[in-house]
C-alpha atoms as a PDB file:
ATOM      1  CA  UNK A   1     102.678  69.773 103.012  1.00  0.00           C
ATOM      2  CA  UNK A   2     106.068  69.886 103.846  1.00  0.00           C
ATOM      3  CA  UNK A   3     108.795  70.349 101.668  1.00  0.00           C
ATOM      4  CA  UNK A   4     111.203  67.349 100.783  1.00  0.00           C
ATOM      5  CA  UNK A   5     114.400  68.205 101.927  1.00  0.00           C
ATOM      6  CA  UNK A   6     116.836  67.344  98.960  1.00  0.00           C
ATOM      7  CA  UNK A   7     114.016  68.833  96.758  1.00  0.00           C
ATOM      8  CA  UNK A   8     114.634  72.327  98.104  1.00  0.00           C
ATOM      9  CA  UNK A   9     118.431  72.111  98.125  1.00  0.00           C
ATOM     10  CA  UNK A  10     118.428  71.616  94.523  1.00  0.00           C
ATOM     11  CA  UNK A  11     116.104  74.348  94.100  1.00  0.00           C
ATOM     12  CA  UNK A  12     118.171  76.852  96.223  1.00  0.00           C
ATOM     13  CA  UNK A  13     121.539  75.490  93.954  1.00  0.00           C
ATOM     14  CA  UNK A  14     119.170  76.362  90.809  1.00  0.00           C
ATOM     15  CA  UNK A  15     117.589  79.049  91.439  1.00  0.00           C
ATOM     16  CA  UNK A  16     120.233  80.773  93.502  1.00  0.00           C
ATOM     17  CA  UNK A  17     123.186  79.969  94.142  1.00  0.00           C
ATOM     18  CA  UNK A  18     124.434  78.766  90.216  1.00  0.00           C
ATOM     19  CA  UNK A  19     123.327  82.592  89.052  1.00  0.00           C
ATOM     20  CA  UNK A  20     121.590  85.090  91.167  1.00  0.00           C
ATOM     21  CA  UNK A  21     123.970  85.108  94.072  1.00  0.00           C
ATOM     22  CA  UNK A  22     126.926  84.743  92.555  1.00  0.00           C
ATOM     23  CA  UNK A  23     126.309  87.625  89.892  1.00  0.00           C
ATOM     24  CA  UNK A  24     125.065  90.199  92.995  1.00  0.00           C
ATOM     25  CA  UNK A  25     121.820  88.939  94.156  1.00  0.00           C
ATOM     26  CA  UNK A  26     120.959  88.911  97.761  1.00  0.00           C
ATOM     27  CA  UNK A  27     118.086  86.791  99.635  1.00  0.00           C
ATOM     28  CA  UNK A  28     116.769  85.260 102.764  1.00  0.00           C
ATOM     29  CA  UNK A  29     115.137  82.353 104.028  1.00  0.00           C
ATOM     30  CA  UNK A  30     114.007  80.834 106.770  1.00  0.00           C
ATOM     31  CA  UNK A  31     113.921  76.806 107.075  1.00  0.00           C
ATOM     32  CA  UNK A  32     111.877  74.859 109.704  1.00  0.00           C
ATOM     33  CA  UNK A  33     113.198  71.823 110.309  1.00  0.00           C
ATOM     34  CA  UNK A  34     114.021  69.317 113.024  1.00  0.00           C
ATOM     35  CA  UNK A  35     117.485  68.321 114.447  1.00  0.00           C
ATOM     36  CA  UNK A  36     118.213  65.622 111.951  1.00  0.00           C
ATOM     37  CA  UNK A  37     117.132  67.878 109.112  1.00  0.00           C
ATOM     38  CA  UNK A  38     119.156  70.650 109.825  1.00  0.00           C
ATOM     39  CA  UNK A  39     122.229  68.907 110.142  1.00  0.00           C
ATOM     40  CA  UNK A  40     121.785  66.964 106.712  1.00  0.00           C
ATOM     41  CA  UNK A  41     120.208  70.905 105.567  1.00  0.00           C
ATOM     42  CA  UNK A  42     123.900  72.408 107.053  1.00  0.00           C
ATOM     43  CA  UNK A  43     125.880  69.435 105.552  1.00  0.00           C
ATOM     44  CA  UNK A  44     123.866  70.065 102.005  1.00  0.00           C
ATOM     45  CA  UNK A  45     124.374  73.746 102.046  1.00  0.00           C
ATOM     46  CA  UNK A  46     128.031  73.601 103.201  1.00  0.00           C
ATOM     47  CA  UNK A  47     128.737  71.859 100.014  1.00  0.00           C
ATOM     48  CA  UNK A  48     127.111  74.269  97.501  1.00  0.00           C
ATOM     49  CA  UNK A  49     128.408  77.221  99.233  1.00  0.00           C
ATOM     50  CA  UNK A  50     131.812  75.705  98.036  1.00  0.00           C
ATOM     51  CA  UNK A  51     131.311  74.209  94.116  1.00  0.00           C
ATOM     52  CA  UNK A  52     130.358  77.710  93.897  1.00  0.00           C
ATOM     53  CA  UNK A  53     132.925  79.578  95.691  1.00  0.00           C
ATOM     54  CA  UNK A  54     130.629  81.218  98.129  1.00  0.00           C
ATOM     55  CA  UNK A  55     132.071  82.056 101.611  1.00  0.00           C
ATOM     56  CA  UNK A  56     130.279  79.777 104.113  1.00  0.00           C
ATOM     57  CA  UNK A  57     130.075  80.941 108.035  1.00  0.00           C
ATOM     58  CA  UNK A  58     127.625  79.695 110.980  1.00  0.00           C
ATOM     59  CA  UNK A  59     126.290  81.944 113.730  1.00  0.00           C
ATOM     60  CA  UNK A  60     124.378  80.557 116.318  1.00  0.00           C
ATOM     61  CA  UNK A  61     122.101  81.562 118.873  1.00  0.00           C
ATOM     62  CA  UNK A  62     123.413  79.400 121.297  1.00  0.00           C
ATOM     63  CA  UNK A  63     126.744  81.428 121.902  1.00  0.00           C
ATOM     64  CA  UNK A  64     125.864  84.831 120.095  1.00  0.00           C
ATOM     65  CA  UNK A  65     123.653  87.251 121.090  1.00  0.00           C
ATOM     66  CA  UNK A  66     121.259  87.245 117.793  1.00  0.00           C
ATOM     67  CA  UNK A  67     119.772  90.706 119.551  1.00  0.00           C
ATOM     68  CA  UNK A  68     122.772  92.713 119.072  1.00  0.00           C
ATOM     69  CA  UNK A  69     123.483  93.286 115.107  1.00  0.00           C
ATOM     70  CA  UNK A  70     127.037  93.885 115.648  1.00  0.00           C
ATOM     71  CA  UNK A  71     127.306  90.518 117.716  1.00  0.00           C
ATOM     72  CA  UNK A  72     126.073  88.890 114.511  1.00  0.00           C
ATOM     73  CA  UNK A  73     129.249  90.452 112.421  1.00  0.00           C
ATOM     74  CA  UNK A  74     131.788  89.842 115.113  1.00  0.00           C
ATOM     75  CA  UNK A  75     130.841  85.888 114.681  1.00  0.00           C
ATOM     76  CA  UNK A  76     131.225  86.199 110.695  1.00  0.00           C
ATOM     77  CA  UNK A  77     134.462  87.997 111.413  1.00  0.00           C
ATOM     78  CA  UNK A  78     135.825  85.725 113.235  1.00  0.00           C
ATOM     79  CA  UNK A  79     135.314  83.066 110.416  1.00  0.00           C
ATOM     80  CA  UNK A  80     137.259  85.197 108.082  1.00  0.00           C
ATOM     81  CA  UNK A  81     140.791  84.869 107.073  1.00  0.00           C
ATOM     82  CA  UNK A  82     141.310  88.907 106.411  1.00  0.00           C
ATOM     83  CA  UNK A  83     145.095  88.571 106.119  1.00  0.00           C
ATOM     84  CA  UNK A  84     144.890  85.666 103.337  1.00  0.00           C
ATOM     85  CA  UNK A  85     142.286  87.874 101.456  1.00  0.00           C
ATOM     86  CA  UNK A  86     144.507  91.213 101.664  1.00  0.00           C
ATOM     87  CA  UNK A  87     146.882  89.047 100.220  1.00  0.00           C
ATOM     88  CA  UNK A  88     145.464  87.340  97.319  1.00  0.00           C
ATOM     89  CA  UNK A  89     143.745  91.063  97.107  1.00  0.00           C
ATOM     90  CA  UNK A  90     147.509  92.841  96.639  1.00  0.00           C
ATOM     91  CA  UNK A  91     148.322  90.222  94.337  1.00  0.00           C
ATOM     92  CA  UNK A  92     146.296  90.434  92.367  1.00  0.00           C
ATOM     93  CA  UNK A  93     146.306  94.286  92.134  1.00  0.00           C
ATOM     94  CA  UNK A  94     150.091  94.319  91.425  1.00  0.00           C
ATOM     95  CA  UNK A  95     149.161  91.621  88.415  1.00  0.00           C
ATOM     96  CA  UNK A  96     146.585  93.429  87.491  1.00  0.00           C
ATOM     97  CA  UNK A  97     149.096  96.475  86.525  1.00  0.00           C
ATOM     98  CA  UNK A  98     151.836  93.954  84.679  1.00  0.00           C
ATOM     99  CA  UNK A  99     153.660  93.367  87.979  1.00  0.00           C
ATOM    100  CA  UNK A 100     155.242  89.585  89.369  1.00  0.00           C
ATOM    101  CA  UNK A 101     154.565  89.074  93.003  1.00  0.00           C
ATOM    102  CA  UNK A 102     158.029  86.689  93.876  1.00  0.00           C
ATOM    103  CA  UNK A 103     156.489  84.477  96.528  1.00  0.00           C
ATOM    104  CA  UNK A 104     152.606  84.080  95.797  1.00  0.00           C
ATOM    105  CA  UNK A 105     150.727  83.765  98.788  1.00  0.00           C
ATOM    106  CA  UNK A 106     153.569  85.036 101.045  1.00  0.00           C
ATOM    107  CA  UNK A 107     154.153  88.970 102.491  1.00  0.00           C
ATOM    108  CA  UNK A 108     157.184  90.904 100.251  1.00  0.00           C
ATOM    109  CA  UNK A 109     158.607  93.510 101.421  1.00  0.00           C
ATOM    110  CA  UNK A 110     158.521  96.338  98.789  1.00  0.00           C
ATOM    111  CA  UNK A 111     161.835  96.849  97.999  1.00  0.00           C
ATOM    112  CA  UNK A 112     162.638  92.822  97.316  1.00  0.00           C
ATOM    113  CA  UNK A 113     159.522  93.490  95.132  1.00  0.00           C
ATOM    114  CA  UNK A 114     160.296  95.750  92.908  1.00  0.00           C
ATOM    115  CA  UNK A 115     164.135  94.602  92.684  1.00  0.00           C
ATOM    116  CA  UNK A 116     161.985  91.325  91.402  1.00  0.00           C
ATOM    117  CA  UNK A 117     160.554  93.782  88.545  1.00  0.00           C
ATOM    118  CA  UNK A 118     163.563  95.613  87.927  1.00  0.00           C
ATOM    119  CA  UNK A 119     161.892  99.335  89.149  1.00  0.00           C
ATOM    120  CA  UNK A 120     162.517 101.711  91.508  1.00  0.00           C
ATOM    121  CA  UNK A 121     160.815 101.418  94.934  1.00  0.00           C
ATOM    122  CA  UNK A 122     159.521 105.048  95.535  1.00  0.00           C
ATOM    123  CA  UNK A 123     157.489 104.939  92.374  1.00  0.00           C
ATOM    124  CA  UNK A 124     156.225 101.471  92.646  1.00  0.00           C
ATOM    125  CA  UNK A 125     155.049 102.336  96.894  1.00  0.00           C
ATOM    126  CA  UNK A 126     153.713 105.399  94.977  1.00  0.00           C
ATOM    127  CA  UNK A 127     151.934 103.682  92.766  1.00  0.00           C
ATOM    128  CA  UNK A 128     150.618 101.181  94.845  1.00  0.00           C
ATOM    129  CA  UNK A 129     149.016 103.930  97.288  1.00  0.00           C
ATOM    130  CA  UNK A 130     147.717 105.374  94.099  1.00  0.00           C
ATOM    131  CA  UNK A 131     146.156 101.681  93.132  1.00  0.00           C
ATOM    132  CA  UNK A 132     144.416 101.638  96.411  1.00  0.00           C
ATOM    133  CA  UNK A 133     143.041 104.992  96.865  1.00  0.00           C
ATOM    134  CA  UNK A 134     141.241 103.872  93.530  1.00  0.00           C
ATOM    135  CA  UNK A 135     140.291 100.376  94.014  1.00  0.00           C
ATOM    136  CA  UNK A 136     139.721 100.592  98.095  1.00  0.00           C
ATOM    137  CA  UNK A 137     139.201 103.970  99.732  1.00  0.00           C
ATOM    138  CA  UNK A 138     136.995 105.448  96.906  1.00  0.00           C
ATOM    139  CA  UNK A 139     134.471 102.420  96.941  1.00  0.00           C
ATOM    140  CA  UNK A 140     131.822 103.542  98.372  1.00  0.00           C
ATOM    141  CA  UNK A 141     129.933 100.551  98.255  1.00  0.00           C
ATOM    142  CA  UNK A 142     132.029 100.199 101.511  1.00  0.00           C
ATOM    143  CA  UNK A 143     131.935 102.017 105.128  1.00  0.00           C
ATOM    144  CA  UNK A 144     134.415 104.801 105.373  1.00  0.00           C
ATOM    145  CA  UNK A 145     136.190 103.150 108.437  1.00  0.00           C
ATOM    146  CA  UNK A 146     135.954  99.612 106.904  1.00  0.00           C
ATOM    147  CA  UNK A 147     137.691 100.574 103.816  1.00  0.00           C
ATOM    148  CA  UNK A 148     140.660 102.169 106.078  1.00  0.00           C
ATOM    149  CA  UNK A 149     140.651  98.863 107.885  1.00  0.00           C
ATOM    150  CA  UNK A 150     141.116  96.663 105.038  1.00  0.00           C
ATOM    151  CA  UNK A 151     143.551  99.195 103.608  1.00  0.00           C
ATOM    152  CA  UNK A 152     145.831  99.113 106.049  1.00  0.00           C
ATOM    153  CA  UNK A 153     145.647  95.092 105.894  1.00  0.00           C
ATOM    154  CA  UNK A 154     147.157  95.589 102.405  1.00  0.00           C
ATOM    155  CA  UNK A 155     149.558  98.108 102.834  1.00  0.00           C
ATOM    156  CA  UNK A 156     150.869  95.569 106.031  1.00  0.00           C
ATOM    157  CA  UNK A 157     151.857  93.107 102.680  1.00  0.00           C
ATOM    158  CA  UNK A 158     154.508  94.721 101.669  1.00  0.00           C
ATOM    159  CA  UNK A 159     155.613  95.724 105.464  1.00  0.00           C
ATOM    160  CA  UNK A 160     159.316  94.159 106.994  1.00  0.00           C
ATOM    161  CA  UNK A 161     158.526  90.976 108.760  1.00  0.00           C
ATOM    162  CA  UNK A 162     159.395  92.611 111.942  1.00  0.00           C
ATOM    163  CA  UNK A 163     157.287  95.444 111.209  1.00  0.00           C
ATOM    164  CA  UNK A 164     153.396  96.019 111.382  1.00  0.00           C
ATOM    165  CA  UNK A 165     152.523  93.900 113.406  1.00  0.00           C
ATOM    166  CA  UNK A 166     151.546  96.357 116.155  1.00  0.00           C
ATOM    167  CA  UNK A 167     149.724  97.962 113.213  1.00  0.00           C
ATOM    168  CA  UNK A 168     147.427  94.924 112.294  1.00  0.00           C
ATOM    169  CA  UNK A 169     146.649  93.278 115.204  1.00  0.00           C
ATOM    170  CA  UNK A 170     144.734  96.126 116.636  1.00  0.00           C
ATOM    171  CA  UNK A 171     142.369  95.916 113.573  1.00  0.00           C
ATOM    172  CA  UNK A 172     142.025  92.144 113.191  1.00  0.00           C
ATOM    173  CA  UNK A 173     140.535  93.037 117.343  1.00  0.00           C
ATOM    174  CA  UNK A 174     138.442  95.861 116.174  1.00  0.00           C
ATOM    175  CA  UNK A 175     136.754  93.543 113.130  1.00  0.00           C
ATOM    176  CA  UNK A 176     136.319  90.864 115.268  1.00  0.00           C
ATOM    177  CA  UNK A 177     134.919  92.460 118.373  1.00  0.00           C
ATOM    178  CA  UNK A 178     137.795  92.156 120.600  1.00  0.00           C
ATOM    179  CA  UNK A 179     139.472  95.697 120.893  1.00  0.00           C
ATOM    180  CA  UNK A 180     138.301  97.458 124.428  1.00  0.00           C
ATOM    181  CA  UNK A 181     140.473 100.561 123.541  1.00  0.00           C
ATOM    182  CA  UNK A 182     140.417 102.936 120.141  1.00  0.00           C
ATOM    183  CA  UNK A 183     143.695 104.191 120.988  1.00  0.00           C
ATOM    184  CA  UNK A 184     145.630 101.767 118.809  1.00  0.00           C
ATOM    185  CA  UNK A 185     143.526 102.302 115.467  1.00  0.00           C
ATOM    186  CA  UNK A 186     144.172 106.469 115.549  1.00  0.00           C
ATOM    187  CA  UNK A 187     146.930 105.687 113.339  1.00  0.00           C
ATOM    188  CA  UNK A 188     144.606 104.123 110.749  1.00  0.00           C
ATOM    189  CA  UNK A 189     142.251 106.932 111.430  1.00  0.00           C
ATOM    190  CA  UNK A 190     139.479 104.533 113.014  1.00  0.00           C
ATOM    191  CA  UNK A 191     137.684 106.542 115.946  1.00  0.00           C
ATOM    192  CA  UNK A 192     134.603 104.591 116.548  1.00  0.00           C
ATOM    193  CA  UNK A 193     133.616 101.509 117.969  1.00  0.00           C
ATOM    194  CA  UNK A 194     131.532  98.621 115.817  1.00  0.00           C
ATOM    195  CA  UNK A 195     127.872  99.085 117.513  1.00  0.00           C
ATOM    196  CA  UNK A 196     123.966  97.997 116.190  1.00  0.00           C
ATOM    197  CA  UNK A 197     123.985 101.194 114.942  1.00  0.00           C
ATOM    198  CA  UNK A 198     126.658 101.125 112.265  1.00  0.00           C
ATOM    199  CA  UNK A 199     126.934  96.781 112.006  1.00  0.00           C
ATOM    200  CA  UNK A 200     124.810  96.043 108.862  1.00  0.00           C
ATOM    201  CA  UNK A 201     126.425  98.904 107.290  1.00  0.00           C
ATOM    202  CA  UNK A 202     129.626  96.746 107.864  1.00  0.00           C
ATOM    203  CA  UNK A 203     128.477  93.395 106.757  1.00  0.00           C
ATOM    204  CA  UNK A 204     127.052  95.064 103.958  1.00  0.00           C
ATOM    205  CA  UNK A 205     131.062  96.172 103.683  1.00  0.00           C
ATOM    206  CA  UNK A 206     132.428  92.706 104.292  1.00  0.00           C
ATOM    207  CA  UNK A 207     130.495  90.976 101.489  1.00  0.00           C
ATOM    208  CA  UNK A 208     131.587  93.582  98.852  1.00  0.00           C
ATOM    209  CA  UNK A 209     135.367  93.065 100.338  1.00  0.00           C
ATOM    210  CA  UNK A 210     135.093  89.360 100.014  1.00  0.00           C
ATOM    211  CA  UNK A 211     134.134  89.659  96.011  1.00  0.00           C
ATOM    212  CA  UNK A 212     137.071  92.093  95.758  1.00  0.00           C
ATOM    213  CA  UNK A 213     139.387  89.413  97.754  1.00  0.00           C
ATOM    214  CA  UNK A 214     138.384  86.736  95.485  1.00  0.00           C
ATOM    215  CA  UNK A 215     135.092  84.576  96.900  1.00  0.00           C
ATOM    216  CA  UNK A 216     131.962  84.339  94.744  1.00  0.00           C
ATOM    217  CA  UNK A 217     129.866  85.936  98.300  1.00  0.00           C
ATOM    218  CA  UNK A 218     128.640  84.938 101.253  1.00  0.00           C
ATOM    219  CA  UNK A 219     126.726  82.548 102.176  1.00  0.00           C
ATOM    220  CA  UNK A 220     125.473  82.965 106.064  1.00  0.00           C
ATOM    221  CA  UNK A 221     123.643  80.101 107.910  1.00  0.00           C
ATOM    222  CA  UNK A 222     121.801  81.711 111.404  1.00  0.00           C
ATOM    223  CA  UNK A 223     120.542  79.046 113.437  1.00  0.00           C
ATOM    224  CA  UNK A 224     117.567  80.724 115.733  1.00  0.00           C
ATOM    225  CA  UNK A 225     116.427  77.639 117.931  1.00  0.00           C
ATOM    226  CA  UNK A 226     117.712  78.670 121.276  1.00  0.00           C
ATOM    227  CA  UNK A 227     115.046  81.853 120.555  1.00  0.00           C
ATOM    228  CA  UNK A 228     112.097  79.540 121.317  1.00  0.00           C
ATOM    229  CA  UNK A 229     114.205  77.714 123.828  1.00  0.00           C
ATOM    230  CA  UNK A 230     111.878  77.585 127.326  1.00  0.00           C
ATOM    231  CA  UNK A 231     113.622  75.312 128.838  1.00  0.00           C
ATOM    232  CA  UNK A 232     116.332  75.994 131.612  1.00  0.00           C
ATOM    233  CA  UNK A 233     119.644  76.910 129.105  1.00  0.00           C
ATOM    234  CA  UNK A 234     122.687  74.349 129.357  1.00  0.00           C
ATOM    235  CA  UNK A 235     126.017  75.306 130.657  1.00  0.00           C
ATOM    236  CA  UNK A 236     127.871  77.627 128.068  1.00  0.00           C
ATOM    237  CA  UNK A 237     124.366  77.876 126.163  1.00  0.00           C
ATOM    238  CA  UNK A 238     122.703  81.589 126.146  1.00  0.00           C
ATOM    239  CA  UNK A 239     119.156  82.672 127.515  1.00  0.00           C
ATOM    240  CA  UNK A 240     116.983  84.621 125.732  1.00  0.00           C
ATOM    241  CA  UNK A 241     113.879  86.640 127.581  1.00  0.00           C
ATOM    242  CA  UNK A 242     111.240  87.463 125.792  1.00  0.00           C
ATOM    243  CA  UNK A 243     112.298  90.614 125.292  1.00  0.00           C
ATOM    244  CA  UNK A 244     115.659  89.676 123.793  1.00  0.00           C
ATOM    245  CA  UNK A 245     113.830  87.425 121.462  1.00  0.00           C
ATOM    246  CA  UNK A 246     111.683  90.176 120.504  1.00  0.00           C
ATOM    247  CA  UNK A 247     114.984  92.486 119.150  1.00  0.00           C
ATOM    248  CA  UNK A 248     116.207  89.507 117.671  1.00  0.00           C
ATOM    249  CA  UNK A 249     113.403  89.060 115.456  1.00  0.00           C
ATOM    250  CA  UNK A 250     113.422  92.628 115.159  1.00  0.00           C
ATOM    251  CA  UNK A 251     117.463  92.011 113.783  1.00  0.00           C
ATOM    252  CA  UNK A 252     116.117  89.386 111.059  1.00  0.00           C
ATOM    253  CA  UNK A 253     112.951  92.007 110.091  1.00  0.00           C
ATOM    254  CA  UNK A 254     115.798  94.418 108.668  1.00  0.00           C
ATOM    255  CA  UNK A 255     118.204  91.780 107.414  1.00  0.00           C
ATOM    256  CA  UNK A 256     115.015  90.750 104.918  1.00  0.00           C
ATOM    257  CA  UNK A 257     114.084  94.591 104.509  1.00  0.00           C
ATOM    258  CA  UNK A 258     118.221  95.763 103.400  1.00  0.00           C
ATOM    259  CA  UNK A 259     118.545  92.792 101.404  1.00  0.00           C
ATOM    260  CA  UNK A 260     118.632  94.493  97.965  1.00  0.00           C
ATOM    261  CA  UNK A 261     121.416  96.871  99.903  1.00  0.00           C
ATOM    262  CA  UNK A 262     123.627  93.774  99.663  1.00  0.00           C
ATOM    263  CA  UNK A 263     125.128  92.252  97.263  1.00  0.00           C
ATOM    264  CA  UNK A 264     126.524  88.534  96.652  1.00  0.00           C
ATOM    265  CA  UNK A 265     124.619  87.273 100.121  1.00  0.00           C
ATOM    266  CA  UNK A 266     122.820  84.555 100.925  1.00  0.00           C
ATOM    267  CA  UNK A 267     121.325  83.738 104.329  1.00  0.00           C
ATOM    268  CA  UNK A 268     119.913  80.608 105.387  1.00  0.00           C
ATOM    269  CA  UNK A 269     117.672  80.877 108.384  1.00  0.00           C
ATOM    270  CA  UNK A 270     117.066  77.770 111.078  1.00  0.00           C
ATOM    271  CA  UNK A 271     114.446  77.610 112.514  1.00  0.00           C
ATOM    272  CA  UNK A 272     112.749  74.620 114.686  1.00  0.00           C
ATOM    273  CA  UNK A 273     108.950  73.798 114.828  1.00  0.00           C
ATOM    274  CA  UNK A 274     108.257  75.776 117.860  1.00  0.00           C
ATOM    275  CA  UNK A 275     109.467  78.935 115.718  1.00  0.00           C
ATOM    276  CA  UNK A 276     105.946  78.629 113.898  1.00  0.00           C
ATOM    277  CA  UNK A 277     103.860  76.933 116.828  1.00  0.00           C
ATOM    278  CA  UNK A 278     101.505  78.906 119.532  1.00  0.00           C
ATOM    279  CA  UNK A 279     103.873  80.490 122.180  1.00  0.00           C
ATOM    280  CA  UNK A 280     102.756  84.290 121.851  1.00  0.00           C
ATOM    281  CA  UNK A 281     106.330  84.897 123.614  1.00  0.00           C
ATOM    282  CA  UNK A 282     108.256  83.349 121.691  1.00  0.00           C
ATOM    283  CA  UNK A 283     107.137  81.931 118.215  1.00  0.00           C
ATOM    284  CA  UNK A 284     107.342  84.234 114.927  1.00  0.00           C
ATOM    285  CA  UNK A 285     103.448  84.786 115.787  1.00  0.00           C
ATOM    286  CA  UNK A 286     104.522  87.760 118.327  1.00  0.00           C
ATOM    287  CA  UNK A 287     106.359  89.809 116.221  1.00  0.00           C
ATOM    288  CA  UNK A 288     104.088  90.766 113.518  1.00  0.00           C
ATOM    289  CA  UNK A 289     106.752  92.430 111.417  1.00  0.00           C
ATOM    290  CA  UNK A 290     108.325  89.444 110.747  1.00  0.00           C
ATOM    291  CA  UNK A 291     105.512  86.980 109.995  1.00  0.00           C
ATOM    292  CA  UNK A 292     104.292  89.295 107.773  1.00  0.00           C
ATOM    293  CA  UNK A 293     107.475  89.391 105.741  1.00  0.00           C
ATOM    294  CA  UNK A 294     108.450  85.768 105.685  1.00  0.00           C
ATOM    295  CA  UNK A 295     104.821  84.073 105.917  1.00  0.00           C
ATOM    296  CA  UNK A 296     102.895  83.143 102.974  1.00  0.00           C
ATOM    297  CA  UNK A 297      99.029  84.871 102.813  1.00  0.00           C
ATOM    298  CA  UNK A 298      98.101  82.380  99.928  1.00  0.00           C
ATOM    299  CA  UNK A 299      98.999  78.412 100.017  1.00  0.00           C
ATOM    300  CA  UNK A 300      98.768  76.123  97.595  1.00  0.00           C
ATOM    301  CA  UNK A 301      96.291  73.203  99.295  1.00  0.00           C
ATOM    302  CA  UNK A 302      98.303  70.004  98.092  1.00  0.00           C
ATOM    303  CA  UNK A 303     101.793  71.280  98.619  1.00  0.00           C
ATOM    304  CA  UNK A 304     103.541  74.236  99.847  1.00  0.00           C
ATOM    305  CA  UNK A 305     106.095  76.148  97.932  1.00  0.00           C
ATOM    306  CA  UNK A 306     109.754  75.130  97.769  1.00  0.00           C
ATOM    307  CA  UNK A 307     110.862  78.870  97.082  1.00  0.00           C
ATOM    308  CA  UNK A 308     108.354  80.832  99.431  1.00  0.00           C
ATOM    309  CA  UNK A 309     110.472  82.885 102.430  1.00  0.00           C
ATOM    310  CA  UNK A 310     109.858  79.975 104.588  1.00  0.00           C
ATOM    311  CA  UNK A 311     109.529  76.413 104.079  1.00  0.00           C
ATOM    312  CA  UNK A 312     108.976  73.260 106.353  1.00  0.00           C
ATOM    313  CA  UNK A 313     111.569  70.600 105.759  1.00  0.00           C
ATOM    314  CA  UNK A 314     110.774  67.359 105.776  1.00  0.00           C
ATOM    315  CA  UNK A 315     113.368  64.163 104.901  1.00  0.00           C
ATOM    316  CA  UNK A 316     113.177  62.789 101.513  1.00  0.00           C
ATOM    317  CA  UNK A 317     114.415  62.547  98.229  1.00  0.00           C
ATOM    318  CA  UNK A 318     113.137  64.839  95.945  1.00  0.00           C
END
């Protein structure tokens, strides 16, 4: 009752990807497959994600900690090019107002820029601070201390060559996990750390900043088979407990549950077969919260169905 692999790919283009996604939509699912499957399931989705100009990042439970919410982020983060999407962000804000940006793609400093449009360089920083505070720090569809983050990104466009550097790095650390100290973000007016408590509120940020930057969404593949791992983990591989598998799970539940609080996200779920066989410990069957969300009460008796929160994969052509 499985369903054929290349059958639900072209489903999940159709019914997904092509419209709902891309105009706002949000969804999850979960995919059981084995090895073989997900790869040609990764290789399949990688593709789509890209004729339709979605974002595509991988987390995986083998080197991040699927427990911790803000571990989750720090691996899409670090996927992320956030200085090529401030740029093609400024750019296209200066266009936007009747503006030529001299070197596209490239950092100009503000006063080569507006000697490029023939204005004076007070008014146009003015105005650009002005464009900003509109488009950036008054969208609250975005956390208060991600929108000074990718702010200050911008602003670093039009910064000397030899300047902001000390300014941006510091950020680029604190997005990606990799800042031990606040000190260096009190000049962007950044005072707390990323944690579980405030990370969904931040993805939630980042795929709102990646439609503003240009990208159709974000499409997020989370590969869960190290979660019903028993046996003894490889080097450089993680172990979960039982307990750590539990949160995890428990990380997923409210992923599926804040999915209408995100916009232009897709999430694709791997799972193997021991995610739906009969450890109590360690298959979705312990942690009722999330069977109940992603397992179907009624099934059809000659085939399952290809758009159901979670589907068996089998190899095929559909």
């Amino acid at each position: 009752m499985a369903v054929i692999l290349n059958e639900w790919l072209k489903l999940i283009d159709k019914e997904y990807l092509r419209d709902f996604i891309v105009k706002g939509g949000s969804a999850v699912k979960f995919v059981v497959a084995d090895d073989a499957g997900i790869a040609a399931l990764d290789a399949g989705l990688v593709g789509q994600a890209a004729e339709h100009g979605l974002l595509f990042a991988r987390v995986n439970s083998a080197d991040v900690k699927l427990h911790m919410m803000q571990q989750i982020f720090f691996a899409v983060s670090r996927q992320i090019d956030w200085e090529a999407d401030a740029q093609h962000f400024v750019e296209g804000l200066f266009q936007r107002q009747g503006y030529r940006w001299p070197h596209p793609g490239e950092p100009v400093v503000l006063k080569d820029l507006a000697e490029a449009n023939q204005t004076d360089a007070t008014i146009l920083n003015r105005d650009f601070k002005k464009w900003l505070t509109r488009e950036l720090m008054q969208d609250t569809n975005m956390a208060q201390d991600f929108r000074l983050a990718v702010t200050q990104l911008c602003i670093n466009r039009l910064a000397p060559a030899d300047h902001g550097g000390e300014t941006v790095a510091p950020i680029l650390q604190w997005v990606r996990g990799e800042l031990r100290l606040l000190g260096p973000l009190k000049h962007a007016s950044i005072y707390a750390k990323i944690t579980r408590h405030n990370a969904r509120a931040m993805l939630r940020s980042l795929c709102r900043w990646l439609i503003l930057a240009g990208h159709a969404g974000l499409f997020l593949v989370i590969d869960i088979r190290c979660l019903t791992r028993t046996a003894p983990a490889e080097e450089g591989m993680l172990r979960y407990t039982s307990g750590a598998v539990m949160d995890a799970y428990e990380v997923l539940r409210q992923l599926i549950d804040d999915a209408d609080m995100f916009e232009h996200f897709f999430v694709a779920v791997f799972a193997n077969h021991a995610f739906i066989g009969d450890d109590r410990k360690r298959s979705v069957s312990a942690y009722t919260a999330l069977k109940m969300r992603i397992w179907d009460d009624v099934r059809a008796k000659a085939k399952d169905n290809p758009l159901a929160p979670m589907v068996v994969i089998e190899h095929g052509v559909g």
